[in-house]
Protein backbone atom coordinates (compact mmCIF):
# COMPACT_ATOMS: atom_id res chain seq x y z
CA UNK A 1 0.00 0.00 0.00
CA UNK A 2 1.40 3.83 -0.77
CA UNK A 3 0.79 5.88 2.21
CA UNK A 4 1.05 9.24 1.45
CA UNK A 5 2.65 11.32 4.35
CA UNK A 6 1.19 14.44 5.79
CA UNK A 7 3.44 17.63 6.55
CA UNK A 8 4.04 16.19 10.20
CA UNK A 9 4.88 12.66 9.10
CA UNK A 10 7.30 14.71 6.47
CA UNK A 11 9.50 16.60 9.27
CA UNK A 12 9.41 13.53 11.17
CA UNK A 13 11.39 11.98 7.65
CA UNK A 14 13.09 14.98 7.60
CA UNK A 15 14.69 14.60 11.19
CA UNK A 16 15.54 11.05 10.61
CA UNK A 17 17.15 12.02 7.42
CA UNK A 18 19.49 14.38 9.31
CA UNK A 19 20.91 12.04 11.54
CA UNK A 20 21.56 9.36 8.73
CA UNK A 21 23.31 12.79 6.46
CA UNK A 22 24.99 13.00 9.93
CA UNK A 23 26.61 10.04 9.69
CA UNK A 24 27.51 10.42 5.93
CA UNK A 25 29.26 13.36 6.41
CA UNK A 26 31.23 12.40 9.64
CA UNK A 27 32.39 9.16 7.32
CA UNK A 28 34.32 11.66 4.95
CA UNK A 29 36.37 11.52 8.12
CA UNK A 30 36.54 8.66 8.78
CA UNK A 31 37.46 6.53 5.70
CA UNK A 32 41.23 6.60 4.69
CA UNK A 33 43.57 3.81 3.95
CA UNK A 34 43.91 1.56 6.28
CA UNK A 35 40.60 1.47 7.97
CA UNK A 36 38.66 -1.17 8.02
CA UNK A 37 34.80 -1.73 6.62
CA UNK A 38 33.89 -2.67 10.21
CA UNK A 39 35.10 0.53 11.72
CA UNK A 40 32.55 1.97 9.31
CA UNK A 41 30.08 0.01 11.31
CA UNK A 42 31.70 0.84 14.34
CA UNK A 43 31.11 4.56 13.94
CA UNK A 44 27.97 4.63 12.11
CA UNK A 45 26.32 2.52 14.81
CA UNK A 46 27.10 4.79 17.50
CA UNK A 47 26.63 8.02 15.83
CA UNK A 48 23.04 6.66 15.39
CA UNK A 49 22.61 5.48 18.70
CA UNK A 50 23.75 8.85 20.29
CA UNK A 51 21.25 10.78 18.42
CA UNK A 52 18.75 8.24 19.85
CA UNK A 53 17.87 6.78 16.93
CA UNK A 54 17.74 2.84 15.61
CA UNK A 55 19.58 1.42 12.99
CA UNK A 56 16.77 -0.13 10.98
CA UNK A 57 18.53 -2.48 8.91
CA UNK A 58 19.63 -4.39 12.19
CA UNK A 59 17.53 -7.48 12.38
CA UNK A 60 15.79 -7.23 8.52
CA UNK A 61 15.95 -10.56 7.17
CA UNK A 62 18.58 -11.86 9.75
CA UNK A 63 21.07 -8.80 8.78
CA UNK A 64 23.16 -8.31 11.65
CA UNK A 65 24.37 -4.75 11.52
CA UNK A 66 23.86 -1.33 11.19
CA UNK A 67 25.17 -0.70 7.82
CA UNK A 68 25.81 -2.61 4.36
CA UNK A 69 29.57 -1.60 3.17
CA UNK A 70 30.75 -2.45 -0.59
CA UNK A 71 33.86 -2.62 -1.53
CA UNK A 72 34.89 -2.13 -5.82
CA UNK A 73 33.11 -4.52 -7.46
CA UNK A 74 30.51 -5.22 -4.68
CA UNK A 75 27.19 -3.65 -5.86
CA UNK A 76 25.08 -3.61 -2.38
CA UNK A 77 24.54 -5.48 0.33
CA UNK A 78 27.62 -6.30 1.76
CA UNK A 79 28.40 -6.68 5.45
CA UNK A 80 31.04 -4.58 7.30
CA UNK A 81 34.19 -6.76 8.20
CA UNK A 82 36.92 -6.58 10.60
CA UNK A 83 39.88 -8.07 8.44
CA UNK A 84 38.61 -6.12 4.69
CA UNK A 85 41.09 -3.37 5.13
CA UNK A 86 40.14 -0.38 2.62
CA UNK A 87 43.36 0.25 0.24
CA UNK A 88 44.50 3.29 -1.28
CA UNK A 89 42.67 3.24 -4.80
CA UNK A 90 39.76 1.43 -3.51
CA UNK A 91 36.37 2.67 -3.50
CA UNK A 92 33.26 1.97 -0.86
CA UNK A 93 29.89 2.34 -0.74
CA UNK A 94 27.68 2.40 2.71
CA UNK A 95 24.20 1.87 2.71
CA UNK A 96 22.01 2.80 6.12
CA UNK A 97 18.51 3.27 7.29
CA UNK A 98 18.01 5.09 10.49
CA UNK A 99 14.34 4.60 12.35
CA UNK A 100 13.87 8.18 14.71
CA UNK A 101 10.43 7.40 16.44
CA UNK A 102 9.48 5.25 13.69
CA UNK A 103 10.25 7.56 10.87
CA UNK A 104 12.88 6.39 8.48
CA UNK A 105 15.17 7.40 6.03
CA UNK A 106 17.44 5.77 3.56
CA UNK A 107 21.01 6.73 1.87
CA UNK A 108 23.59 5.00 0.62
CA UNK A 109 26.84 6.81 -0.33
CA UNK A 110 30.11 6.00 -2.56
CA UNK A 111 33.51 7.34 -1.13
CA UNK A 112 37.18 7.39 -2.14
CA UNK A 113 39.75 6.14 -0.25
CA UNK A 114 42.37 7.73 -0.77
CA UNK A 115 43.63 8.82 -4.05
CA UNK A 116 41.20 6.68 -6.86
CA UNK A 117 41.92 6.53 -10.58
CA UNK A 118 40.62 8.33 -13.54
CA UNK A 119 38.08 5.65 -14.23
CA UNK A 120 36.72 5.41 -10.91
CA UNK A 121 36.10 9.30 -10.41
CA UNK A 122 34.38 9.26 -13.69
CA UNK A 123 32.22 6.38 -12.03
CA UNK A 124 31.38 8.00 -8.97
CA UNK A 125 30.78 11.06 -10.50
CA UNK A 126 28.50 9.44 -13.33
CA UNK A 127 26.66 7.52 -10.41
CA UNK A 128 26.07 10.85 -8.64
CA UNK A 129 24.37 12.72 -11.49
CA UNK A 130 22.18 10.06 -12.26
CA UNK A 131 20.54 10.49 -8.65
CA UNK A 132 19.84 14.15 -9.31
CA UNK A 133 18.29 13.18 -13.26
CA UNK A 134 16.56 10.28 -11.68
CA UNK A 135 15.04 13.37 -8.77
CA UNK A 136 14.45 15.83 -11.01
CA UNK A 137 12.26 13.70 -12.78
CA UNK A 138 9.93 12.91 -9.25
CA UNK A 139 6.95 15.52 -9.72
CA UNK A 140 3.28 15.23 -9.46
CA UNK A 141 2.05 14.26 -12.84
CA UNK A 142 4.78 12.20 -13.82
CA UNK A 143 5.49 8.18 -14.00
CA UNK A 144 8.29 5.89 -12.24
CA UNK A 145 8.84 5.41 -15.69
CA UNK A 146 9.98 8.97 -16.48
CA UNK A 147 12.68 8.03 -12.94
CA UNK A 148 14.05 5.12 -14.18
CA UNK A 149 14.14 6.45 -17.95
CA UNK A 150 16.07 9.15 -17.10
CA UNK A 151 18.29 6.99 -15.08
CA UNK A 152 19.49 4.72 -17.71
CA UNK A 153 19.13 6.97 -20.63
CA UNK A 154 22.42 8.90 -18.91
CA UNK A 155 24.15 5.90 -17.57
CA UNK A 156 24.05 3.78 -20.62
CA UNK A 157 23.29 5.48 -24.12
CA UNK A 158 25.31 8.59 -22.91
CA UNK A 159 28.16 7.04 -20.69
CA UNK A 160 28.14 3.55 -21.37
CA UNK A 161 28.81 1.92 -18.02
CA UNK A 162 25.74 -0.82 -16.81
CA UNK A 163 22.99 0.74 -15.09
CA UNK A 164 21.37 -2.34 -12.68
CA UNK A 165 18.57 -3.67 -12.96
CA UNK A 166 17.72 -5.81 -10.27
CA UNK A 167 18.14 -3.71 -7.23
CA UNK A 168 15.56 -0.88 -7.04
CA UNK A 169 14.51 2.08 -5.26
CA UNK A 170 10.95 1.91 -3.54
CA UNK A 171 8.67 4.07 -1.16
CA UNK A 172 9.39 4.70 2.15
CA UNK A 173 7.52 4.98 5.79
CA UNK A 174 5.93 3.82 7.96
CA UNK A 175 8.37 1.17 7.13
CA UNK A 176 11.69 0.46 5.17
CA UNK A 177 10.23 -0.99 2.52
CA UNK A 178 6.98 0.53 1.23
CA UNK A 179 5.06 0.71 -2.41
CA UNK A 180 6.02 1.60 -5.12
CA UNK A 181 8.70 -0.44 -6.17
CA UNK A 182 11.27 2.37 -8.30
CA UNK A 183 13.67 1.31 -11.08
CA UNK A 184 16.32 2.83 -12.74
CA UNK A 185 15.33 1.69 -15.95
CA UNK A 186 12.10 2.24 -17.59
CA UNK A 187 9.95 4.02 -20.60
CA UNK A 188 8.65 7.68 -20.17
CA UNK A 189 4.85 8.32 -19.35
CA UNK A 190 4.81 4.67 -18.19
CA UNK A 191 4.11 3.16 -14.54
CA UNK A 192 2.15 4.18 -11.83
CA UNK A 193 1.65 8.25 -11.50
CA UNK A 194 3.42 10.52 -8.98
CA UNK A 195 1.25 11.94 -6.08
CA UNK A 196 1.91 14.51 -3.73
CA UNK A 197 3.11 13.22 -0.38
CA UNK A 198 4.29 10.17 -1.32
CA UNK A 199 8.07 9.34 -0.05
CA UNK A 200 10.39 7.47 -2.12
CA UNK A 201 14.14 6.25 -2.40
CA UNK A 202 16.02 6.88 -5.92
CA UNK A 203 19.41 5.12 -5.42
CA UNK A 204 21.20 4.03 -8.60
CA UNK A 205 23.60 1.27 -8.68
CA UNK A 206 25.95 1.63 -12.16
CA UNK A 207 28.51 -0.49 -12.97
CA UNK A 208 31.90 0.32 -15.52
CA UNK A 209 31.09 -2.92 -17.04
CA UNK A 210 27.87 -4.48 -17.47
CA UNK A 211 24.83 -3.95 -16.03
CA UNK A 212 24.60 -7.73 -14.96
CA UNK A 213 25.07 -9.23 -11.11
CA UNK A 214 26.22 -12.03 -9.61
CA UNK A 215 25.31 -13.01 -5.87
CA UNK A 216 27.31 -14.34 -3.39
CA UNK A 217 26.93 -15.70 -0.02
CA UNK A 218 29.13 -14.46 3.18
CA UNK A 219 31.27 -17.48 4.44
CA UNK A 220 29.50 -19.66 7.12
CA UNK A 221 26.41 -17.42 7.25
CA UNK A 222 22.84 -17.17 4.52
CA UNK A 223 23.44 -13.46 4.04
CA UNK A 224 23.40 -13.05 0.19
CA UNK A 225 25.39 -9.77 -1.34
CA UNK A 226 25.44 -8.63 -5.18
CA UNK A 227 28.95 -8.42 -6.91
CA UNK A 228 29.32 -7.07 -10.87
CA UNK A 229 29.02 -10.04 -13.12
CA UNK A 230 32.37 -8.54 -14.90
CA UNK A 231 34.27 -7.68 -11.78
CA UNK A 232 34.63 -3.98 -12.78
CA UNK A 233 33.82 -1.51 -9.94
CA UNK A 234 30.26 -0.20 -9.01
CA UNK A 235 29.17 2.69 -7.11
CA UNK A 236 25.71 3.99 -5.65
CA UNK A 237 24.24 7.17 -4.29
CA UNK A 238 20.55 7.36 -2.92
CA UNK A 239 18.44 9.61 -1.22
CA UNK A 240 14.89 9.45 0.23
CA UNK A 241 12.89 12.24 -1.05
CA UNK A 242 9.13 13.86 -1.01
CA UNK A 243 7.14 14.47 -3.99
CA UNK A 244 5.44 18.28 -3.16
CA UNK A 245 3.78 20.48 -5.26
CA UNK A 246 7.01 22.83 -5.55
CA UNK A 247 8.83 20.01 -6.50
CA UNK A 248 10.95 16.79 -4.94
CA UNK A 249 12.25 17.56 -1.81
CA UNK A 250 15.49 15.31 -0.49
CA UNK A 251 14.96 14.01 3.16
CA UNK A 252 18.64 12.96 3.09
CA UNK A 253 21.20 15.95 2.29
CA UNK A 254 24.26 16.21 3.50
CA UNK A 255 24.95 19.86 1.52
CA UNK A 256 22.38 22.88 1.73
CA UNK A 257 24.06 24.30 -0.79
CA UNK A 258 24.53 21.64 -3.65
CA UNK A 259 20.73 20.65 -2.53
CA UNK A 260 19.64 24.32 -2.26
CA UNK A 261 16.54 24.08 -4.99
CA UNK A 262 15.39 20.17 -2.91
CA UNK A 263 15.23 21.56 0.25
């Protein structure tokens, strides 16, 4: 069922988002050669906790932690681990939900470590603006369809890198995962119309390679994560925004300024 959120359920998001853009920006800090991806946990859990919020993603399915953290080629859903030491050249993504009151919000963001190549910066960066075509396109009137096209039509006709298809945004509140389910591929004018109020996540997943995934299991546990069928790195951004009648509005931003017209 789509719930569609009044102005108080909206600040409520809007809170929740702040911790979890919180946490994002005190990992710019944080992540450096040498760490590891559970000291990503580490400090995301507690930065959540002290802000007396829940990490939502603790418990879902089994999941054990606070935070998924992927590493090159691993496309989402990987666990934070004590002996994967980030390298110079790598880089990680971290993927969070944060539950303030029961409110939620969801971002997942791609960092450097270190100094990256070329080919990974042009990634990142590719990855990045997709999120902002796939928001611009989230006003009443239009279709997921118009999100997803959007999406891809950047990703793969003008960059050429694999845009995913398997892992998709979806609505938001009153829990993680609501209606409607949101690609990043799609047609324009097709799928089921935006309404005002509703609360979505747009979080693109885009590969160098192909668009294809392979899963894998973590050793000695039924935890299934998603690595690029090629190898070749992948990176993600997401935010959970509002549709409004003056436009989408990000619940999740970590920069006032960059987000100045989605705030």
């Amino acid at each position: 069922m789509i719930t569609l959120k009044s102005e108080r359920e909206i600040e409520m998001m809007r809170k929740s988002g702040a911790i979890l853009a919180g946490v994002h920006l005190g990992l710019r800090d944080i992540i450096k050669p040498g760490i590891s991806s559970w000291d990503i946990e580490k400090f995301a859990n507690a930065y959540i906790e002290e802000h007396h919020a829940k990490a939502e993603e603790k418990g879902f399915e089994g999941y054990k932690y606070a935070t998924c953290v992927s590493v090159n080629d691993e496309v989402a859903h990987a666990t934070p681990r004590k002996d994967l030491l980030l390298k110079n050249g790598d880089i990680v993504a971290v993927d969070m939900v944060v539950n303030l009151d029961g409110f939620m919000s969801d971002s997942c963001w791609t960092y450097a470590v270190g100094e990256i190549s070329k080919e990974k910066q042009h990634l990142m960066d590719v990855t990045k603006k997709a999120l902002y075509l796939g928001i611009d396109q989230a006003v009443i009137g239009n279709r997921i369809g118009d999100i997803g096209y959007a999406i891809q039509h950047y990703v793969e006709d003008e960059n050429h890198m694999g845009d995913v298809r398997e892992l998709i945004g979806h609505g938001i509140g009153p829990t993680m995962h609501e209606e409607p389910n949101v690609p990043h591929y799609g047609e324009p004018g097709k799928g089921l119309r935006l309404r005002e109020g509703m609360t979505i996540t747009i979080e693109p997943m885009v590969n160098l390679g192909t668009w294809e995934i392979a899963s894998k299991q973590v050793p000695g546990d039924t935890w299934e994560y998603y690595v690029s069928a090629d190898g070749t790195p992948s990176a993600q951004y997401e935010h959970t925004l509002v549709i409004t009648k003056d436009g989408p509005k990000i619940l999740t931003s970590q920069d006032p300024v960059e987000d100045a017209k989605y705030l």
